[in-house]
PDB file of N, CA and C in Angstrom:
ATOM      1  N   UNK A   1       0.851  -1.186   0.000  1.00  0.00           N
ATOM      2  CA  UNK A   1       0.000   0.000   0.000  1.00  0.00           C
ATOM      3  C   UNK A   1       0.892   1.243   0.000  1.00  0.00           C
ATOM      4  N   UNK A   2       0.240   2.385  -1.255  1.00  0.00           N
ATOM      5  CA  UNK A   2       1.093   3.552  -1.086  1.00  0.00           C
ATOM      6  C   UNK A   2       1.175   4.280   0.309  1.00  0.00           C
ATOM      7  N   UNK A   3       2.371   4.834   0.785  1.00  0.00           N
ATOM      8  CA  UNK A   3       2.667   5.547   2.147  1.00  0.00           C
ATOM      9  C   UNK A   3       1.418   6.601   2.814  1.00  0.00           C
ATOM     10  N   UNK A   4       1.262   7.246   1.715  1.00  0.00           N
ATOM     11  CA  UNK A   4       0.461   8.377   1.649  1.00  0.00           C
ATOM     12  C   UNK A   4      -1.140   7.880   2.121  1.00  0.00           C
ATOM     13  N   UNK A   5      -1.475   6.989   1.086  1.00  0.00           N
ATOM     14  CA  UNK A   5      -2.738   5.425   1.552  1.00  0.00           C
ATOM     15  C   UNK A   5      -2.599   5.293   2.976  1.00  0.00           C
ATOM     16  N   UNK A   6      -1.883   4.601   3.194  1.00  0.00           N
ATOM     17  CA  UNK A   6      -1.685   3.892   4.998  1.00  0.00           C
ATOM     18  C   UNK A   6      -1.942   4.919   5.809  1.00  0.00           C
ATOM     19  N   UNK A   7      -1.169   6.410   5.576  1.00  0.00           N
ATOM     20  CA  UNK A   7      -1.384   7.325   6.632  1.00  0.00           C
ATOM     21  C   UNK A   7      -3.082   8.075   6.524  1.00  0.00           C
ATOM     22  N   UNK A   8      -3.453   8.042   5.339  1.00  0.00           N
ATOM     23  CA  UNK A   8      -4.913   8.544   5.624  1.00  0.00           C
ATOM     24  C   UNK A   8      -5.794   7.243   6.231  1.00  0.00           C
ATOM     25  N   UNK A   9      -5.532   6.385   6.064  1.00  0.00           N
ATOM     26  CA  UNK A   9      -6.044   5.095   6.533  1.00  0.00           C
ATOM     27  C   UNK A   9      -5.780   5.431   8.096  1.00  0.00           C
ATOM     28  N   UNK A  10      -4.321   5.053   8.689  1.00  0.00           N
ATOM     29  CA  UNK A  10      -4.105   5.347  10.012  1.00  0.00           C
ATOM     30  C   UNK A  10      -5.048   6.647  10.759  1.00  0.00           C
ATOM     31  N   UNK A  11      -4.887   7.403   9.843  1.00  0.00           N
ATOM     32  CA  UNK A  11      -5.825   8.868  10.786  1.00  0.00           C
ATOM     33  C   UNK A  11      -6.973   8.603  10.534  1.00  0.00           C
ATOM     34  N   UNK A  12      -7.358   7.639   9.809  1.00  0.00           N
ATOM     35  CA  UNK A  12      -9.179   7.795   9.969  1.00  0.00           C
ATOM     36  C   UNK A  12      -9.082   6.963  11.198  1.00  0.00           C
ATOM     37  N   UNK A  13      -8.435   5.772  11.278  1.00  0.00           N
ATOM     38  CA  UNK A  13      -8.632   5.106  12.803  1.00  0.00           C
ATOM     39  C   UNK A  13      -8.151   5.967  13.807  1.00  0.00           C
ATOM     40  N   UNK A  14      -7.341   6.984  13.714  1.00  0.00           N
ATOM     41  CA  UNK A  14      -7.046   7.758  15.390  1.00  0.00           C
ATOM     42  C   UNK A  14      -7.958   8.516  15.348  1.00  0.00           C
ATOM     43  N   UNK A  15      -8.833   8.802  14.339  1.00  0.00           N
ATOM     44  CA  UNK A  15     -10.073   9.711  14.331  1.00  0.00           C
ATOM     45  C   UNK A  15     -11.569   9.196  14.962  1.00  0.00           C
ATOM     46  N   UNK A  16     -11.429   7.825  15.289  1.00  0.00           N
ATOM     47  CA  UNK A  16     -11.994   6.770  16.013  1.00  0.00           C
ATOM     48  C   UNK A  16     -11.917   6.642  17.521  1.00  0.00           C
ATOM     49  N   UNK A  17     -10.627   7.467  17.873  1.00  0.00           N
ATOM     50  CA  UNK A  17     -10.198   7.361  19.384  1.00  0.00           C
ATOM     51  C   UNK A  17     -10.280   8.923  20.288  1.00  0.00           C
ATOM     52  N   UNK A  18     -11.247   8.691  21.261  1.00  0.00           N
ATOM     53  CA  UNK A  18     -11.882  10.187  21.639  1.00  0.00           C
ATOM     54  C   UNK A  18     -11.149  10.477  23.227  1.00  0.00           C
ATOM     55  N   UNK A  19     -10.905  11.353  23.761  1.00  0.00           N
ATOM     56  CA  UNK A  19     -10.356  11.961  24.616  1.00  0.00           C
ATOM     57  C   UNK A  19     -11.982  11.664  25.884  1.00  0.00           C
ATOM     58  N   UNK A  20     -11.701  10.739  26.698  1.00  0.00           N
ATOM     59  CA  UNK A  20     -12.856  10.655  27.952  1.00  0.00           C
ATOM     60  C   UNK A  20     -13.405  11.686  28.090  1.00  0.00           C
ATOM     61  N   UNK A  21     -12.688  12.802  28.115  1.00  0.00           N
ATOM     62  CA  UNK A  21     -13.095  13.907  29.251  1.00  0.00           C
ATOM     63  C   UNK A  21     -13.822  14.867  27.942  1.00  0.00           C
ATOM     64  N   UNK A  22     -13.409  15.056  26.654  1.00  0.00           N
ATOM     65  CA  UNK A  22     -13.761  15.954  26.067  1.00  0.00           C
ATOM     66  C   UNK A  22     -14.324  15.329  24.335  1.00  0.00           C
ATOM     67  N   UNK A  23     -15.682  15.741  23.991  1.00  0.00           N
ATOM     68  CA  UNK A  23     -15.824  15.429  23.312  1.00  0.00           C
ATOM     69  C   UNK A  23     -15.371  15.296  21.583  1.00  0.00           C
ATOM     70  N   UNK A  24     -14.306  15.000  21.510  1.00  0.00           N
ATOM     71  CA  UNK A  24     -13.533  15.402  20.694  1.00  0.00           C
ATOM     72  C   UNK A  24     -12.385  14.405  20.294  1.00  0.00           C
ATOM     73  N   UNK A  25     -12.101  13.970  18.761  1.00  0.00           N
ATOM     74  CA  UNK A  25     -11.702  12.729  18.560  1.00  0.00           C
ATOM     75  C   UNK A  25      -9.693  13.184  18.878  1.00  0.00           C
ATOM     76  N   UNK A  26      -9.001  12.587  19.222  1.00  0.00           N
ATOM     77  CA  UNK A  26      -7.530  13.259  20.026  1.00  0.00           C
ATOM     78  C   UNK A  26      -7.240  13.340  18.568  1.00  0.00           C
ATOM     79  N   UNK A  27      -7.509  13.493  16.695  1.00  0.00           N
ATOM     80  CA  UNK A  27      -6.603  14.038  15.892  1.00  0.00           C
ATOM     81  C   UNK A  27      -7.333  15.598  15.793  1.00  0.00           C
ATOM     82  N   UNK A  28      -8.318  15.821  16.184  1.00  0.00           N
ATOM     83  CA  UNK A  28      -9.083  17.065  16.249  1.00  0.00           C
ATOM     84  C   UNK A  28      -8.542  17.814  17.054  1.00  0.00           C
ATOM     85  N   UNK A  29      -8.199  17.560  18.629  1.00  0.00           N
ATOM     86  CA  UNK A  29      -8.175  17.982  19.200  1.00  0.00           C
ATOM     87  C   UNK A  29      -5.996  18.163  19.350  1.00  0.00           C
ATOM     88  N   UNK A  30      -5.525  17.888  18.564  1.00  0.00           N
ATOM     89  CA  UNK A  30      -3.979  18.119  17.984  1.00  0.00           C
ATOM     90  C   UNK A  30      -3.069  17.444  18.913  1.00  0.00           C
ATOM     91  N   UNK A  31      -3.935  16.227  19.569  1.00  0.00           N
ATOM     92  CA  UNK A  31      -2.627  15.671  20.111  1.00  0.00           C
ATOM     93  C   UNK A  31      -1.857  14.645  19.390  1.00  0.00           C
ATOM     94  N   UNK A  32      -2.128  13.865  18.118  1.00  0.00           N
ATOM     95  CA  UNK A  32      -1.265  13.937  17.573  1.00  0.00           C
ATOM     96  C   UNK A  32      -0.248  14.545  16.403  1.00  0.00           C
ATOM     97  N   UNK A  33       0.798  14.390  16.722  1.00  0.00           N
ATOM     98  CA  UNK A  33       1.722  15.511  16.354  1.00  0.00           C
ATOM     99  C   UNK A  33       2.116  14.749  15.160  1.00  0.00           C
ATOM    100  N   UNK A  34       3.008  13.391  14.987  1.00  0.00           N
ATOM    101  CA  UNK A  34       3.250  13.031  13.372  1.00  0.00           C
ATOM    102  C   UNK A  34       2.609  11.472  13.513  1.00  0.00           C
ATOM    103  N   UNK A  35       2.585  10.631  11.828  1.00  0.00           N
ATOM    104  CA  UNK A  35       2.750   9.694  11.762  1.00  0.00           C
ATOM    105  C   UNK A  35       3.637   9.403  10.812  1.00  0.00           C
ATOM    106  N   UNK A  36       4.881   8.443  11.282  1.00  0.00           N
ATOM    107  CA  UNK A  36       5.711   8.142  10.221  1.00  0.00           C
ATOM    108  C   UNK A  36       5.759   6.947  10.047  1.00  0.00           C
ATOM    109  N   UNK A  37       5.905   6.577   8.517  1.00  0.00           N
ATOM    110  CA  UNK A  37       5.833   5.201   8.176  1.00  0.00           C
ATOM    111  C   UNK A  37       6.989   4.694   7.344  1.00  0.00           C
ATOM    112  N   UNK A  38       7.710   3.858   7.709  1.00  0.00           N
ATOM    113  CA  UNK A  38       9.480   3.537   7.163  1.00  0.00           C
ATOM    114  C   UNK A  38       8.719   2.641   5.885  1.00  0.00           C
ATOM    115  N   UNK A  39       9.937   2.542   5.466  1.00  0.00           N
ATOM    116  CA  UNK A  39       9.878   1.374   3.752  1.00  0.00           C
ATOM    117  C   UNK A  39       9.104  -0.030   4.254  1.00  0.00           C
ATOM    118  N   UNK A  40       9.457  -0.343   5.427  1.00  0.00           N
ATOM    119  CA  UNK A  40       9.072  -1.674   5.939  1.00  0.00           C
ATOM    120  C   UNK A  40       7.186  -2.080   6.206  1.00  0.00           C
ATOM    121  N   UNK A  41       6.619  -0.438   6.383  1.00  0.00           N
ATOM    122  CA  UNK A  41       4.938  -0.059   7.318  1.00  0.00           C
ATOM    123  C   UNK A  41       5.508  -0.436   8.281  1.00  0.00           C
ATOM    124  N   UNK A  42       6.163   0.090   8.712  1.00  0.00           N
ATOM    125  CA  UNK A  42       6.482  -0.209  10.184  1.00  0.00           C
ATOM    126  C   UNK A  42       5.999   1.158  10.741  1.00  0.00           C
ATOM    127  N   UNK A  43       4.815   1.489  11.322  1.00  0.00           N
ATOM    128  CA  UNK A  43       4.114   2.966  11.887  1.00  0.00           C
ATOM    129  C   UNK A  43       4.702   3.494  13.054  1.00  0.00           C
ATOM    130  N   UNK A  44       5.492   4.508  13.253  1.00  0.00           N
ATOM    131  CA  UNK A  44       5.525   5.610  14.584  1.00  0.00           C
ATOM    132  C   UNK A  44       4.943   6.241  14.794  1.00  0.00           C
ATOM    133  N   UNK A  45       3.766   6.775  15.527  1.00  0.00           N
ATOM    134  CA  UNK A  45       2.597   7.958  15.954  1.00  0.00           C
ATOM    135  C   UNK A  45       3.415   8.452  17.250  1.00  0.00           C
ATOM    136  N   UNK A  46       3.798   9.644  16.651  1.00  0.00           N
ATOM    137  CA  UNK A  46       4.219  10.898  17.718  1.00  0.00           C
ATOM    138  C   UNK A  46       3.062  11.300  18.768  1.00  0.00           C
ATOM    139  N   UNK A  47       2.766  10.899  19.823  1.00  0.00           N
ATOM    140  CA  UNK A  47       1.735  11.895  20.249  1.00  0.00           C
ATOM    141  C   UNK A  47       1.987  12.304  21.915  1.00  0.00           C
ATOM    142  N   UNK A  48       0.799  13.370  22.301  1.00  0.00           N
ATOM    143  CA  UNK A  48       0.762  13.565  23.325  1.00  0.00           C
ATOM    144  C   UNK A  48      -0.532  13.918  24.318  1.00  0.00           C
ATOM    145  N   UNK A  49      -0.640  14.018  25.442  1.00  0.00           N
ATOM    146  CA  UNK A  49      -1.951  14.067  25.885  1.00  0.00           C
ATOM    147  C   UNK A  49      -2.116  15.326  26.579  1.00  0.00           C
ATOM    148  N   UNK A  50      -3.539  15.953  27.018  1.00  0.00           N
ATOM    149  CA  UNK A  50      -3.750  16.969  26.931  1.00  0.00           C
ATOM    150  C   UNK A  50      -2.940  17.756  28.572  1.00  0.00           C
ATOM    151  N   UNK A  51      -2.937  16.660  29.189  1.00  0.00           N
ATOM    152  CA  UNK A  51      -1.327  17.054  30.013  1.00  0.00           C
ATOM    153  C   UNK A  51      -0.630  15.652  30.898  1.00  0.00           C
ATOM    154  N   UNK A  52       0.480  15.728  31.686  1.00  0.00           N
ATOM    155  CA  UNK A  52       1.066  14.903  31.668  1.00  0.00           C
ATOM    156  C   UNK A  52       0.245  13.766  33.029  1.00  0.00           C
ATOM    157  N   UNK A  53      -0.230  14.527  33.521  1.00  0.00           N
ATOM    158  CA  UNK A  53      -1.126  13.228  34.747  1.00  0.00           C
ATOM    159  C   UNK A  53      -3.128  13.023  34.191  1.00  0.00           C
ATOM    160  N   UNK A  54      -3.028  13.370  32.989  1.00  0.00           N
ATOM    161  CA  UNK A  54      -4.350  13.013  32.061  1.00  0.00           C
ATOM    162  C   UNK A  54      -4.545  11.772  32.735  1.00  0.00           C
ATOM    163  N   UNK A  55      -5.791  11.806  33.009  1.00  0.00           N
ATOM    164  CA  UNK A  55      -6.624  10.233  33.205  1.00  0.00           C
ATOM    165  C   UNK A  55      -6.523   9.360  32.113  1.00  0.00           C
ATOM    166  N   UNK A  56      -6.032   9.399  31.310  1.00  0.00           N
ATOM    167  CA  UNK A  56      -6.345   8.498  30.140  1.00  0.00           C
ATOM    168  C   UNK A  56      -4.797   8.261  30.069  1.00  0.00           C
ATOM    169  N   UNK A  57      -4.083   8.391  30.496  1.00  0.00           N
ATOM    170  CA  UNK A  57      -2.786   8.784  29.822  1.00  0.00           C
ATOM    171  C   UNK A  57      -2.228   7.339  29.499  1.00  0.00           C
ATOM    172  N   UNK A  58      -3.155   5.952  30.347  1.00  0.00           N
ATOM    173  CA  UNK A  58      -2.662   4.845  29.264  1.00  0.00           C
ATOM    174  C   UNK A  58      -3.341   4.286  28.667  1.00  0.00           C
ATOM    175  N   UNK A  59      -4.670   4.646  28.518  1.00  0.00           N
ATOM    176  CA  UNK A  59      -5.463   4.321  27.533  1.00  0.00           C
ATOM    177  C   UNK A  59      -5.414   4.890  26.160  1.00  0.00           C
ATOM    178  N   UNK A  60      -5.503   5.660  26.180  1.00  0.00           N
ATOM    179  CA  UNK A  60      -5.134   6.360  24.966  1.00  0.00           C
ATOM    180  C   UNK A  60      -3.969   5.723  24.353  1.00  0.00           C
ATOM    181  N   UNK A  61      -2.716   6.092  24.497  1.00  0.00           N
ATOM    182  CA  UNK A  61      -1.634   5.326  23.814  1.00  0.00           C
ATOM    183  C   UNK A  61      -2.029   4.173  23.633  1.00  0.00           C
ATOM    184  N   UNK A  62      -2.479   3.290  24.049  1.00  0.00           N
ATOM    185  CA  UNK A  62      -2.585   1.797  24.283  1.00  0.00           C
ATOM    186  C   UNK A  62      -3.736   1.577  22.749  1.00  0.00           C
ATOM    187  N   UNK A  63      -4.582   2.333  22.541  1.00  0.00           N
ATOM    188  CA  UNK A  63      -5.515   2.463  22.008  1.00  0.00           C
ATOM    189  C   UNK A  63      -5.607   2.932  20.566  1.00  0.00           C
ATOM    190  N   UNK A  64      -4.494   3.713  20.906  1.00  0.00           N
ATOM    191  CA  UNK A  64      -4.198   4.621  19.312  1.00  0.00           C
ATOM    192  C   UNK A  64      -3.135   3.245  18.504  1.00  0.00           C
ATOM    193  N   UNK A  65      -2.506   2.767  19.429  1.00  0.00           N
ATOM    194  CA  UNK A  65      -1.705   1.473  18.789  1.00  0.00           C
ATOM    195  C   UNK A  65      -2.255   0.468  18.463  1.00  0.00           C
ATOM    196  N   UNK A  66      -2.979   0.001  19.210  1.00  0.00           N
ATOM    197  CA  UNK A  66      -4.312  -1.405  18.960  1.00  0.00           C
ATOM    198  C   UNK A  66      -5.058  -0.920  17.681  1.00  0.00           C
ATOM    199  N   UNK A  67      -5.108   0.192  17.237  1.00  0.00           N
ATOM    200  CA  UNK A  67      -6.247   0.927  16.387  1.00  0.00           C
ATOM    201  C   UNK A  67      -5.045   1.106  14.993  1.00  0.00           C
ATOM    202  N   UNK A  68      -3.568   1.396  15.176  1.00  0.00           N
ATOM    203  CA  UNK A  68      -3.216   1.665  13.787  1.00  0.00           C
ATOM    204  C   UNK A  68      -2.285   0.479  13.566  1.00  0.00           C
ATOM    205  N   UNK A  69      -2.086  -0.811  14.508  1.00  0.00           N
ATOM    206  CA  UNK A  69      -1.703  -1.736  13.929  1.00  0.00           C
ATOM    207  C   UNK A  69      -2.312  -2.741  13.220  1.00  0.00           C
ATOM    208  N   UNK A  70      -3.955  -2.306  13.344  1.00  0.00           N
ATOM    209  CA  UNK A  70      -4.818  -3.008  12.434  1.00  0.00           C
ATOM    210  C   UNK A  70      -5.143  -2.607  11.255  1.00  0.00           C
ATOM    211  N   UNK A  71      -4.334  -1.657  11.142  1.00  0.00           N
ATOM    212  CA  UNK A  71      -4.695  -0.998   9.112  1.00  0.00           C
ATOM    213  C   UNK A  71      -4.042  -1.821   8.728  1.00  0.00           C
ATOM    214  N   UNK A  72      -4.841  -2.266   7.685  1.00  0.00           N
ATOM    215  CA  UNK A  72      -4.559  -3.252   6.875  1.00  0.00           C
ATOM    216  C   UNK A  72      -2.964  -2.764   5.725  1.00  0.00           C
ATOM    217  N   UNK A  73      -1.959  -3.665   6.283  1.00  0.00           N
ATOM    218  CA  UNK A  73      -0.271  -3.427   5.236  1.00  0.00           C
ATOM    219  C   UNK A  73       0.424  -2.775   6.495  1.00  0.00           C
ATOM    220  N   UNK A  74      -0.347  -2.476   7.877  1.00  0.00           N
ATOM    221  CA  UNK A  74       0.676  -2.102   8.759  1.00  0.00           C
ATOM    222  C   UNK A  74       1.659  -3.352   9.297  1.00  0.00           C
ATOM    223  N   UNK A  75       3.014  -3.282   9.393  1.00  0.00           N
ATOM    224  CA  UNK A  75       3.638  -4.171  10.024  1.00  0.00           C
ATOM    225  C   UNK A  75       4.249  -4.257  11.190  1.00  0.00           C
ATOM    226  N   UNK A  76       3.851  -2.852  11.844  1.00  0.00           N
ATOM    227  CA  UNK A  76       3.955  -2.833  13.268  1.00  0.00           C
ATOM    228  C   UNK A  76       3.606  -1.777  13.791  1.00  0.00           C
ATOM    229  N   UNK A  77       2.983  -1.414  14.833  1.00  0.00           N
ATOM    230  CA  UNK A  77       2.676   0.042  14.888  1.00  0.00           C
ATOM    231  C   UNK A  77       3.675   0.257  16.771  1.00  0.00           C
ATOM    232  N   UNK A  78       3.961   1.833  16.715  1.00  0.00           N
ATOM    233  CA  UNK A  78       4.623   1.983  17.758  1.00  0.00           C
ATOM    234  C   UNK A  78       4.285   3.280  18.198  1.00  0.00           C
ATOM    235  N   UNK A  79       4.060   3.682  19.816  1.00  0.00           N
ATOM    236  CA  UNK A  79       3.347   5.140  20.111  1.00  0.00           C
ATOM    237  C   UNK A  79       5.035   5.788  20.713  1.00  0.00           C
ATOM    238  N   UNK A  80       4.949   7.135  20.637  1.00  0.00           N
ATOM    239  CA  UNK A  80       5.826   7.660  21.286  1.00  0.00           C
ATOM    240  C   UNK A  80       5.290   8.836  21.914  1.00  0.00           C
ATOM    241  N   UNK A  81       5.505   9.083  22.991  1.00  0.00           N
ATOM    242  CA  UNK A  81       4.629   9.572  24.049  1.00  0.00           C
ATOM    243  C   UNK A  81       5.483  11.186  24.080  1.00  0.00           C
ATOM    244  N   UNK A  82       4.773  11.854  23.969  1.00  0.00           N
ATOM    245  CA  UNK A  82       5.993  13.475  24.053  1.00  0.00           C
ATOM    246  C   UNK A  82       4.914  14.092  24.608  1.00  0.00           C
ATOM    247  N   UNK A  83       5.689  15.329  25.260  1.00  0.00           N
ATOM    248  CA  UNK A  83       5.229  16.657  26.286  1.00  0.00           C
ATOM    249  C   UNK A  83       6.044  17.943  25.836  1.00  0.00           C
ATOM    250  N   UNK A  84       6.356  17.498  24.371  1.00  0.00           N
ATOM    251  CA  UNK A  84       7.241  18.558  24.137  1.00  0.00           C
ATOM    252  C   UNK A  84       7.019  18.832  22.391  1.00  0.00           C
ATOM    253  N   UNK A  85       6.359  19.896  22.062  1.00  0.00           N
ATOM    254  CA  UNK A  85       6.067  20.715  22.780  1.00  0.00           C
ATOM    255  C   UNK A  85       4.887  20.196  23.718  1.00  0.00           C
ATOM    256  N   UNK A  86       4.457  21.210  24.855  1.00  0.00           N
ATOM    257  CA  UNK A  86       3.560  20.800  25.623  1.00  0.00           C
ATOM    258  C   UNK A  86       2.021  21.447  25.062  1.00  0.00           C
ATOM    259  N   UNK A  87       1.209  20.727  25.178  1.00  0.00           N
ATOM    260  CA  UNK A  87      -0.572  20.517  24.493  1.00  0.00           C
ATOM    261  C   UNK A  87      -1.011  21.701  24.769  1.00  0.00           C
ATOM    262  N   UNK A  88      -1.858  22.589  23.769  1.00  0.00           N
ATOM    263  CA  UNK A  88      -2.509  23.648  24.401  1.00  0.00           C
ATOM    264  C   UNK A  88      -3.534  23.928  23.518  1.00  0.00           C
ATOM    265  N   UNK A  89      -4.152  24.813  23.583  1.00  0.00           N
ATOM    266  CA  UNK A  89      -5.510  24.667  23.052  1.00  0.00           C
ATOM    267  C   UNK A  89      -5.774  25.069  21.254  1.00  0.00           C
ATOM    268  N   UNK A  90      -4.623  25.873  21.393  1.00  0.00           N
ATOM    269  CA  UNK A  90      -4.440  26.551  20.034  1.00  0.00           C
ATOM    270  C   UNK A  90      -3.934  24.972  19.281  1.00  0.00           C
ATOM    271  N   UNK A  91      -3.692  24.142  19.657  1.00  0.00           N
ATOM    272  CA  UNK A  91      -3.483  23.114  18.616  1.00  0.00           C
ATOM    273  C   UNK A  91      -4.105  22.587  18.013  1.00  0.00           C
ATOM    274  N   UNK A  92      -5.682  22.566  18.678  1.00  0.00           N
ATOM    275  CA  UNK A  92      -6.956  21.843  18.412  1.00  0.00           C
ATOM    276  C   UNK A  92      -7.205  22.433  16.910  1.00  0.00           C
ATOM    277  N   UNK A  93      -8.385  22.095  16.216  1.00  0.00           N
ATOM    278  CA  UNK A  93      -8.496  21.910  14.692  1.00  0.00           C
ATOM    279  C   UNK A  93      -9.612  22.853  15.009  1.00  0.00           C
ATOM    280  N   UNK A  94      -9.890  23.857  13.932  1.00  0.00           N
ATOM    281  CA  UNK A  94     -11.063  24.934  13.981  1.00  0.00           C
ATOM    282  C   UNK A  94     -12.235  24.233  14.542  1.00  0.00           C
ATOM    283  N   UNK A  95     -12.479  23.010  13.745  1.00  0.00           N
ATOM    284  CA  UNK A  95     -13.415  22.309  14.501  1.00  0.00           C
ATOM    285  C   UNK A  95     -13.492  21.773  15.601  1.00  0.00           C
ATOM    286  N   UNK A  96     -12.724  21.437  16.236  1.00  0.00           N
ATOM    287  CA  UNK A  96     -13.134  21.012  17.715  1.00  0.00           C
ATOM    288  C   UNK A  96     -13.148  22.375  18.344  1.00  0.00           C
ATOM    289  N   UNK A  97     -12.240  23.211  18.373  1.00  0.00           N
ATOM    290  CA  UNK A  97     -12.533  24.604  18.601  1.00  0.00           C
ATOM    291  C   UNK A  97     -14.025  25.161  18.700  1.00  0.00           C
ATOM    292  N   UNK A  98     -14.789  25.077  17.642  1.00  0.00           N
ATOM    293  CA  UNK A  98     -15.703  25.323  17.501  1.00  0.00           C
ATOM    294  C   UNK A  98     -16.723  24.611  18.485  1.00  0.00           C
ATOM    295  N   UNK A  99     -16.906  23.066  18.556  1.00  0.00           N
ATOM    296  CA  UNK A  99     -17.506  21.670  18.815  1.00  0.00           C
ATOM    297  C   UNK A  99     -17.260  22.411  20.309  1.00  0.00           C
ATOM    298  N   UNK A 100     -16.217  22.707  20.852  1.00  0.00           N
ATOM    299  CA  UNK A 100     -16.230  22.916  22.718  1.00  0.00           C
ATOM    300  C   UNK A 100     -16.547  24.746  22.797  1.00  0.00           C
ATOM    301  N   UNK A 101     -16.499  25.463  21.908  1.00  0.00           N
ATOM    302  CA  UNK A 101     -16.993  27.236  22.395  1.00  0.00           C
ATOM    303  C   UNK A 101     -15.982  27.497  22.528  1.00  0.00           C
ATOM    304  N   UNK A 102     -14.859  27.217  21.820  1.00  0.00           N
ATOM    305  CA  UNK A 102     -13.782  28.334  22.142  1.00  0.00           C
ATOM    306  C   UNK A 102     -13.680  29.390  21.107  1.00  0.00           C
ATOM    307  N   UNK A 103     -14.154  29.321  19.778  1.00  0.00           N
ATOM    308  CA  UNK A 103     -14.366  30.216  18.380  1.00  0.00           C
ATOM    309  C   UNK A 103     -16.149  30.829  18.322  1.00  0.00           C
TER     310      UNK A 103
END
């Protein structure tokens, strides 16, 4: 599968995985930051949560991986957990912006 394929594939499934506390799917809401995919589909998802003692803080990872190692041509998927930069609101997507009253 082309690279470009897999990664819109991958983000429709992290677009599947919602933040407990806020109604809002975590690629809306900009916590994740990249997805990279080597020659092999071997998947890295950069991400982070909306701060560092988040209630979710192992569900989520746990979840976003269970969710993009099942796209179909992935051959491994792997989360990497960052606080850097650290999450803030301006990252969120006009639309979730909108979806919680901040626009």
């Amino acid at each position: 599968m082309d690279k470009k394929l897999m990664e819109d594939e991958i983000i429709k499934v992290i677009k599947t995985v919602y933040d407990p506390e806020i109604p809002v799917d975590i690629f809306e809401l900009g916590l994740i930051y990249e997805v990279k995919i080597d020659d092999d589909a071997n998947v890295e998802v950069v991400m982070t949560l909306t701060s560092p003692s988040c209630p979710a803080a192992e569900s989520l990872p746990a979840e976003v991986e269970k969710k993009t190692s099942e796209v179909e041509g992935v051959k491994s998927a792997k989360i990497n957990l960052t606080f850097d930069p650290p999450w803030s609101r301006e990252m969120m997507s006009e639309e979730a912006q909108l979806e919680l009253g901040f626009l």
